[in-house]
C-alpha atoms as a PDB file:
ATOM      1  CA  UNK A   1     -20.371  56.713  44.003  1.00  0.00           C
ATOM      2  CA  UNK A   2     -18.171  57.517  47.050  1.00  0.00           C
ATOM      3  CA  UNK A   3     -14.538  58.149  46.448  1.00  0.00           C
ATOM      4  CA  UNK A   4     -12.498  55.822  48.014  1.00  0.00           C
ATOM      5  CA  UNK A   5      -8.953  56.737  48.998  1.00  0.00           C
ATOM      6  CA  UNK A   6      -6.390  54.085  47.964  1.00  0.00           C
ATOM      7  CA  UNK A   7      -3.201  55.706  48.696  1.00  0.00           C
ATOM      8  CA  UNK A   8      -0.567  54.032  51.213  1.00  0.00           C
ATOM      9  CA  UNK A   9      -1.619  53.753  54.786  1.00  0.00           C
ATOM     10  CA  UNK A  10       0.625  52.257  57.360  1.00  0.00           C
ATOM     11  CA  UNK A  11       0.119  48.859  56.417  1.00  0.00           C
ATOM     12  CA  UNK A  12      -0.403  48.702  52.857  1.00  0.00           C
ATOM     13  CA  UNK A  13       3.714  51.243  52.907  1.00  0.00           C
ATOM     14  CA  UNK A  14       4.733  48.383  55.198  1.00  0.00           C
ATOM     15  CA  UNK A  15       3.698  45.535  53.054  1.00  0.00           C
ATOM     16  CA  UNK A  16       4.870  47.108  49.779  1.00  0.00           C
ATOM     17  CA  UNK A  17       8.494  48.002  51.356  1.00  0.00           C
ATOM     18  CA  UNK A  18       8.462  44.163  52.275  1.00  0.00           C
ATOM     19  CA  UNK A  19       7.363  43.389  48.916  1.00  0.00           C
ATOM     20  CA  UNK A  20      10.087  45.167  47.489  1.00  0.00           C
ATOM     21  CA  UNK A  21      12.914  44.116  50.344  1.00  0.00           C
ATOM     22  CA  UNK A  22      12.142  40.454  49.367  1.00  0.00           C
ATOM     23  CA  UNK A  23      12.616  41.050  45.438  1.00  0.00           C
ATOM     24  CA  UNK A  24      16.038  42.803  46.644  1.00  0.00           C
ATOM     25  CA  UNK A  25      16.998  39.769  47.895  1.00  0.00           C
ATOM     26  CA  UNK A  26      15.733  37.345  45.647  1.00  0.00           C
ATOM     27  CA  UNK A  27      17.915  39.647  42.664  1.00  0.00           C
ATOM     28  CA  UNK A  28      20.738  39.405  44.631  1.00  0.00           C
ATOM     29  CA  UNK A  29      20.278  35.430  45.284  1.00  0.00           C
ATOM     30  CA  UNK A  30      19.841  34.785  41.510  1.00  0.00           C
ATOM     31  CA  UNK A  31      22.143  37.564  39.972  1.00  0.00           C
ATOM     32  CA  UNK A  32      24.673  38.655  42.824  1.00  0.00           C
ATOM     33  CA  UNK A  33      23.349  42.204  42.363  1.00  0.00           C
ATOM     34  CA  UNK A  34      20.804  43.941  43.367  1.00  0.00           C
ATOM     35  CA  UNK A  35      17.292  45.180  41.656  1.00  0.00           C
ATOM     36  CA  UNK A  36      18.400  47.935  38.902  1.00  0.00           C
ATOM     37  CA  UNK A  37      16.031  51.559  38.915  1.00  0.00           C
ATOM     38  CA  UNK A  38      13.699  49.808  36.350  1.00  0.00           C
ATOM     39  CA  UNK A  39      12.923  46.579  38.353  1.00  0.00           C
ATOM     40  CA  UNK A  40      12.117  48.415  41.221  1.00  0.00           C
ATOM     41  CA  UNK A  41       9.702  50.792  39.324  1.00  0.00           C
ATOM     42  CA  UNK A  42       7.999  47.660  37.837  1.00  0.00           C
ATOM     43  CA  UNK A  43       8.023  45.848  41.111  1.00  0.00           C
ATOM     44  CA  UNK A  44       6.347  48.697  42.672  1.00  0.00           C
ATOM     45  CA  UNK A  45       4.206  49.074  39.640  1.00  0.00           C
ATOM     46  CA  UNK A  46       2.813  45.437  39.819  1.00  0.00           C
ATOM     47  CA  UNK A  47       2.486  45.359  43.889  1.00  0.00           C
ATOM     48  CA  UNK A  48       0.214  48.797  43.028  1.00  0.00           C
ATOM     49  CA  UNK A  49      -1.923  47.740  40.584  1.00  0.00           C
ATOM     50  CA  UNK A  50      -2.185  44.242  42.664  1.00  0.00           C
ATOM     51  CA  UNK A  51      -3.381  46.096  45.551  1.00  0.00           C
ATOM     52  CA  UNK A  52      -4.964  48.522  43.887  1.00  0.00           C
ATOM     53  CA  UNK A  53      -3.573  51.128  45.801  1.00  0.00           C
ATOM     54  CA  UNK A  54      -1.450  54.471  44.115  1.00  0.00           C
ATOM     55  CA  UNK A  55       1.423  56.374  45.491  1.00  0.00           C
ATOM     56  CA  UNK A  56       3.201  59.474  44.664  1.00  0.00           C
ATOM     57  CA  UNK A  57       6.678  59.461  43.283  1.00  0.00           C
ATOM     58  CA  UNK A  58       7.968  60.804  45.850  1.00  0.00           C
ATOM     59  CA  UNK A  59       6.876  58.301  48.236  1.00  0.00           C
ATOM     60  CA  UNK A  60       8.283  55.229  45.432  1.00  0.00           C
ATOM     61  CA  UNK A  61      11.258  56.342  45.628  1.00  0.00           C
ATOM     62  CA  UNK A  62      11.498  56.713  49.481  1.00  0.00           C
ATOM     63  CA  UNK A  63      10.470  53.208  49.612  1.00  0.00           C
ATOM     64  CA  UNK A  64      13.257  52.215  47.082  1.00  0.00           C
ATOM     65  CA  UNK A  65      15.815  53.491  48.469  1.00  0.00           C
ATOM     66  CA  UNK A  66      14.743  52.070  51.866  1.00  0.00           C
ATOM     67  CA  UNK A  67      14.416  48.354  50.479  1.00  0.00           C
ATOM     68  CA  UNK A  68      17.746  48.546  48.952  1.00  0.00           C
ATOM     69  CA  UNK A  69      18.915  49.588  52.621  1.00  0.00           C
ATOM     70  CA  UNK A  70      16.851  47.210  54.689  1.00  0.00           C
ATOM     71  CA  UNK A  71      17.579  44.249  52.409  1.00  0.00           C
ATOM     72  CA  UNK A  72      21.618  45.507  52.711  1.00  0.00           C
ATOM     73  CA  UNK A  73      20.668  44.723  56.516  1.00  0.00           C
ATOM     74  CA  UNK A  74      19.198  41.322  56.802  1.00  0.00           C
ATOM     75  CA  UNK A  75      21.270  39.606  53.882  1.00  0.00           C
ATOM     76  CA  UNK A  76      23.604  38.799  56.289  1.00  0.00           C
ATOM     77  CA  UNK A  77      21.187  35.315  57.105  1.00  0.00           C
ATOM     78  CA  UNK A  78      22.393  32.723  55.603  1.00  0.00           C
ATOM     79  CA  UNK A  79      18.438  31.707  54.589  1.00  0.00           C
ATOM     80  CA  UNK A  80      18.063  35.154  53.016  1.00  0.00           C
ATOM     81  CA  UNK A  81      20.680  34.196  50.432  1.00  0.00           C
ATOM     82  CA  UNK A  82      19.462  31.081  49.096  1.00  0.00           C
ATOM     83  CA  UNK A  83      17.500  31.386  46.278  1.00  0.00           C
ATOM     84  CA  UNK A  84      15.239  28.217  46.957  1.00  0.00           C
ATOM     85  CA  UNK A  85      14.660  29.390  50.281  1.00  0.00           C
ATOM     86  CA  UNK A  86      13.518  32.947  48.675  1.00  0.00           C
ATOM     87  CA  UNK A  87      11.525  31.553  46.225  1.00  0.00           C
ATOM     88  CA  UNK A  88       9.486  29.669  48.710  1.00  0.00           C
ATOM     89  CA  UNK A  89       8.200  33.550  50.237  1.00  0.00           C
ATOM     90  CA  UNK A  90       5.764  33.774  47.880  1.00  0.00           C
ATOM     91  CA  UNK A  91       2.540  31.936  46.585  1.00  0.00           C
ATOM     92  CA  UNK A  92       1.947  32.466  43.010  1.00  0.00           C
ATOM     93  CA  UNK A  93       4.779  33.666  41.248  1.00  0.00           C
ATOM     94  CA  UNK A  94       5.109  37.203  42.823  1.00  0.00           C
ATOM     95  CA  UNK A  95       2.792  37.743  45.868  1.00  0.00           C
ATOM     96  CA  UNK A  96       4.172  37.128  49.402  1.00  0.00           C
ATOM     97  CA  UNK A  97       3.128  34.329  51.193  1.00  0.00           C
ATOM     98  CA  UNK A  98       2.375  36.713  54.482  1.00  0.00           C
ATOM     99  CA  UNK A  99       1.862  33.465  56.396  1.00  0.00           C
ATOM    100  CA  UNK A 100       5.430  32.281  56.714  1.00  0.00           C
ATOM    101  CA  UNK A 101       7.236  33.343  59.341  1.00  0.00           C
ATOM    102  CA  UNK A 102      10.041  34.762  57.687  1.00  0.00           C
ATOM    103  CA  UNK A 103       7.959  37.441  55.576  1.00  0.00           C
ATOM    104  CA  UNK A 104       6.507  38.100  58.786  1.00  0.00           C
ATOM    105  CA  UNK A 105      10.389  38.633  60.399  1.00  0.00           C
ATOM    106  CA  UNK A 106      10.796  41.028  57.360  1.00  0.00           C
ATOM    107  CA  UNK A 107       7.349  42.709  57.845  1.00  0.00           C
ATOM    108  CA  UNK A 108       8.441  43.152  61.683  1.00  0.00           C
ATOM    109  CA  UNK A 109      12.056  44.466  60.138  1.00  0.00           C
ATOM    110  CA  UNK A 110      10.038  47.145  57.806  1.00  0.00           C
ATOM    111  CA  UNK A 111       7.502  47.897  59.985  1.00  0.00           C
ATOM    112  CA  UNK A 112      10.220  49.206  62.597  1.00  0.00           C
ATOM    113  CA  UNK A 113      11.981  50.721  60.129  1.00  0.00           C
ATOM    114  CA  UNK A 114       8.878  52.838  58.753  1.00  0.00           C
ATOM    115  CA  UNK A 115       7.765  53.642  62.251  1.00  0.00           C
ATOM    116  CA  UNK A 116      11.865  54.877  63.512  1.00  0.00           C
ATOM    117  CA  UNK A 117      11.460  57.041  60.238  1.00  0.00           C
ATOM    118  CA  UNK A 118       8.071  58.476  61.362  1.00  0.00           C
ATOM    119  CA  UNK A 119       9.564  59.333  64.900  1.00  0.00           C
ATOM    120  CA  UNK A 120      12.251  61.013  63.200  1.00  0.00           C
ATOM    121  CA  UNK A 121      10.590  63.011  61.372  1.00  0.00           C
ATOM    122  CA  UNK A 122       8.210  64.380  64.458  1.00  0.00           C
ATOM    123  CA  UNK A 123      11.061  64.863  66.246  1.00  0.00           C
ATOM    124  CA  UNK A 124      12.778  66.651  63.666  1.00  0.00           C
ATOM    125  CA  UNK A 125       9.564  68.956  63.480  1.00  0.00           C
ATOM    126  CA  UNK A 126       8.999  69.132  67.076  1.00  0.00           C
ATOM    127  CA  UNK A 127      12.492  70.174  68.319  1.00  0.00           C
ATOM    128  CA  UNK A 128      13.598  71.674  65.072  1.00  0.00           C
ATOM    129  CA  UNK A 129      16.620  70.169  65.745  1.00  0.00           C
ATOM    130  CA  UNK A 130      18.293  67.302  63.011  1.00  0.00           C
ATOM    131  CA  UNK A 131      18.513  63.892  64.372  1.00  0.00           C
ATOM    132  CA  UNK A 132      22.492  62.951  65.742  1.00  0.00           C
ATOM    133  CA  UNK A 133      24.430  61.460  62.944  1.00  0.00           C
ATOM    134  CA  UNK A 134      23.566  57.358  63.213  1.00  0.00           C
ATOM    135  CA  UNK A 135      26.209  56.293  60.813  1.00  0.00           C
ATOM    136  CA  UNK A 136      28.383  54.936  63.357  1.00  0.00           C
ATOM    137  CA  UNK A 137      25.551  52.522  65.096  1.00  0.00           C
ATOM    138  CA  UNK A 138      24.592  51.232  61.464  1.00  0.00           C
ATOM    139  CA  UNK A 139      25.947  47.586  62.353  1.00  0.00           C
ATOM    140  CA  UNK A 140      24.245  47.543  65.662  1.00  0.00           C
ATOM    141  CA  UNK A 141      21.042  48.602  64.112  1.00  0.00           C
ATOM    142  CA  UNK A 142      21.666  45.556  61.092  1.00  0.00           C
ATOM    143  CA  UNK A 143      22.522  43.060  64.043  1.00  0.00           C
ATOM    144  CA  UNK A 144      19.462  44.230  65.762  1.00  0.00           C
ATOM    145  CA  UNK A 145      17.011  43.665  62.821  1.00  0.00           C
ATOM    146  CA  UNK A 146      18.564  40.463  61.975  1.00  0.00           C
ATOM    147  CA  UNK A 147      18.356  38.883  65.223  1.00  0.00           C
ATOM    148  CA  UNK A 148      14.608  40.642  65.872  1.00  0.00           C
ATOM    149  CA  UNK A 149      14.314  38.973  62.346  1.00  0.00           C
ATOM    150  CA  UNK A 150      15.412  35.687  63.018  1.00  0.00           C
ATOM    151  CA  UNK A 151      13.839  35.788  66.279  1.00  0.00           C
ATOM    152  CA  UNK A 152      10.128  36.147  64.298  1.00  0.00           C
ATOM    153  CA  UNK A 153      11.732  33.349  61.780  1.00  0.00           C
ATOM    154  CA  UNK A 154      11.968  30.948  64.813  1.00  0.00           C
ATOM    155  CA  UNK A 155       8.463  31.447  66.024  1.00  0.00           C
ATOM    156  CA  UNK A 156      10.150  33.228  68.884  1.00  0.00           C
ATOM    157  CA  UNK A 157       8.312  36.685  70.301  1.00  0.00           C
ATOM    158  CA  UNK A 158      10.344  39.883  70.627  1.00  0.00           C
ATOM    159  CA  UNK A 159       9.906  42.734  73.608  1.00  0.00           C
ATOM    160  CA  UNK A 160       7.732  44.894  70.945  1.00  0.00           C
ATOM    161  CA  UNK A 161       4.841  41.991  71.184  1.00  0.00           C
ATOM    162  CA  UNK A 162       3.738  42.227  74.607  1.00  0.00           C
ATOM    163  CA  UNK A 163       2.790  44.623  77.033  1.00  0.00           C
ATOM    164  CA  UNK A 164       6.008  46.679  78.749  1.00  0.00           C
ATOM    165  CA  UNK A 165       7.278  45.797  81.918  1.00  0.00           C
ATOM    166  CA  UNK A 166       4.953  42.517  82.260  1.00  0.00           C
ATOM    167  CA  UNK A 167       6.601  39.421  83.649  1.00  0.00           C
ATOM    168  CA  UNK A 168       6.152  38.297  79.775  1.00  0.00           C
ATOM    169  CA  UNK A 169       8.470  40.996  78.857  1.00  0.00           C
ATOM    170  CA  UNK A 170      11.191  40.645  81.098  1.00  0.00           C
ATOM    171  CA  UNK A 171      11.622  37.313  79.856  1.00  0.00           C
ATOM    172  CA  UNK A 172      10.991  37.633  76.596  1.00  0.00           C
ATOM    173  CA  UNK A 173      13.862  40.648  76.772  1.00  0.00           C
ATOM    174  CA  UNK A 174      16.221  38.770  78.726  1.00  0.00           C
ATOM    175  CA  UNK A 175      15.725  36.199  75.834  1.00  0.00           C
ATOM    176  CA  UNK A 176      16.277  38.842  73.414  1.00  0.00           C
ATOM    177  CA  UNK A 177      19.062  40.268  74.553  1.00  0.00           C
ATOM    178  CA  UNK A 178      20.976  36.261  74.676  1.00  0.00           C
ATOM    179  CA  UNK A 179      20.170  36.524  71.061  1.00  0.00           C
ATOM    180  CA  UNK A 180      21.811  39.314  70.259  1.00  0.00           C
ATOM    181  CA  UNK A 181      24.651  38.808  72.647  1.00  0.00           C
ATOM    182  CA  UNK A 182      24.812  35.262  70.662  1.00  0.00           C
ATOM    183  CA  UNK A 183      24.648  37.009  67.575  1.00  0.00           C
ATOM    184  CA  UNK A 184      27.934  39.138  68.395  1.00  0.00           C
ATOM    185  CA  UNK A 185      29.868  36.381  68.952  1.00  0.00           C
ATOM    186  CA  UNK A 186      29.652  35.960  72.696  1.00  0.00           C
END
């Protein structure tokens, strides 16, 4: 018999950060706090042996410490909040429900997230140089998600879903860029 890798690609890291964003929010909706150390192991744990997929520790606790961050980012929606409107995310009890559109905002949310952390890190390598201190742009990058969030919520498209430069874009970045002016009060 073949051996068949299982471990994270892409995808399956995306998913499984979403997973774990969405029980981040749902503990804070229920509890006012956020998932302890052991519910995120066991979260993990059961989206694993779901998808029967493995990851190192290392890895787990990457994407831990990244849903407590990302789900620090989009709470700020009032729909993210409400524990009804969380419960409604997945299908059985515990697995997402990748069809509505706000798991697929969150997705969108991790999937940038993963894929700024992967340019990082070839910068990093490449130049050999450490990446400027972000700190200061943290609640432009939270406003950013949420509205590129809400945006996927709405059924509206952002600039990353069609080609660059196409008439498409331009509009769909003007259109963008109302929403996040909106979104900071203007």
């Amino acid at each position: 018999m073949p051996y068949e890798d299982r471990s994270l690609d892409d995808v399956a890291r995306a998913e499984l950060l979403c997973y774990l964003v969405v029980t981040q929010l749902v503990a804070r909706a229920r509890v006012g706090e956020w998932l302890r150390t052991d519910h995120l192991v066991e979260s993990t744990r059961i989206w694993l042996t779901d998808k029967k997929r493995h990851s190192d520790w290392n890895e787990r606790v990457d994407l831990a410490q990244q849903s407590g961050d990302v789900a620090k980012l989009i709470v700020t929606l009032p729909s993210l909040q409400n524990e009804r409107v969380l419960a409604r995310l997945f299908l059985d009890g515990w697995r997402l429900n990748y069809g509505s559109p706000v798991v697929q905002g969150i997705l969108d949310v991790c999937n940038g997230r993963l894929m700024r952390n992967r340019h990082e890190i070839a910068r990093r390598n490449a130049t050999g140089w450490p990446p400027q201190n972000r700190s200061g742009n943290r609640e432009a990058m939270a406003l950013e998600l949420a509205v590129r969030a809400t945006r996927r919520a709405q059924g509206k498209r952002n600039p990353e879903d069609v080609p660059v430069d196409s008439p498409e874009w331009n509009e769909i970045l003007d259109d963008f860029l109302l929403d996040l002016y909106r979104a900071k009060g203007g």
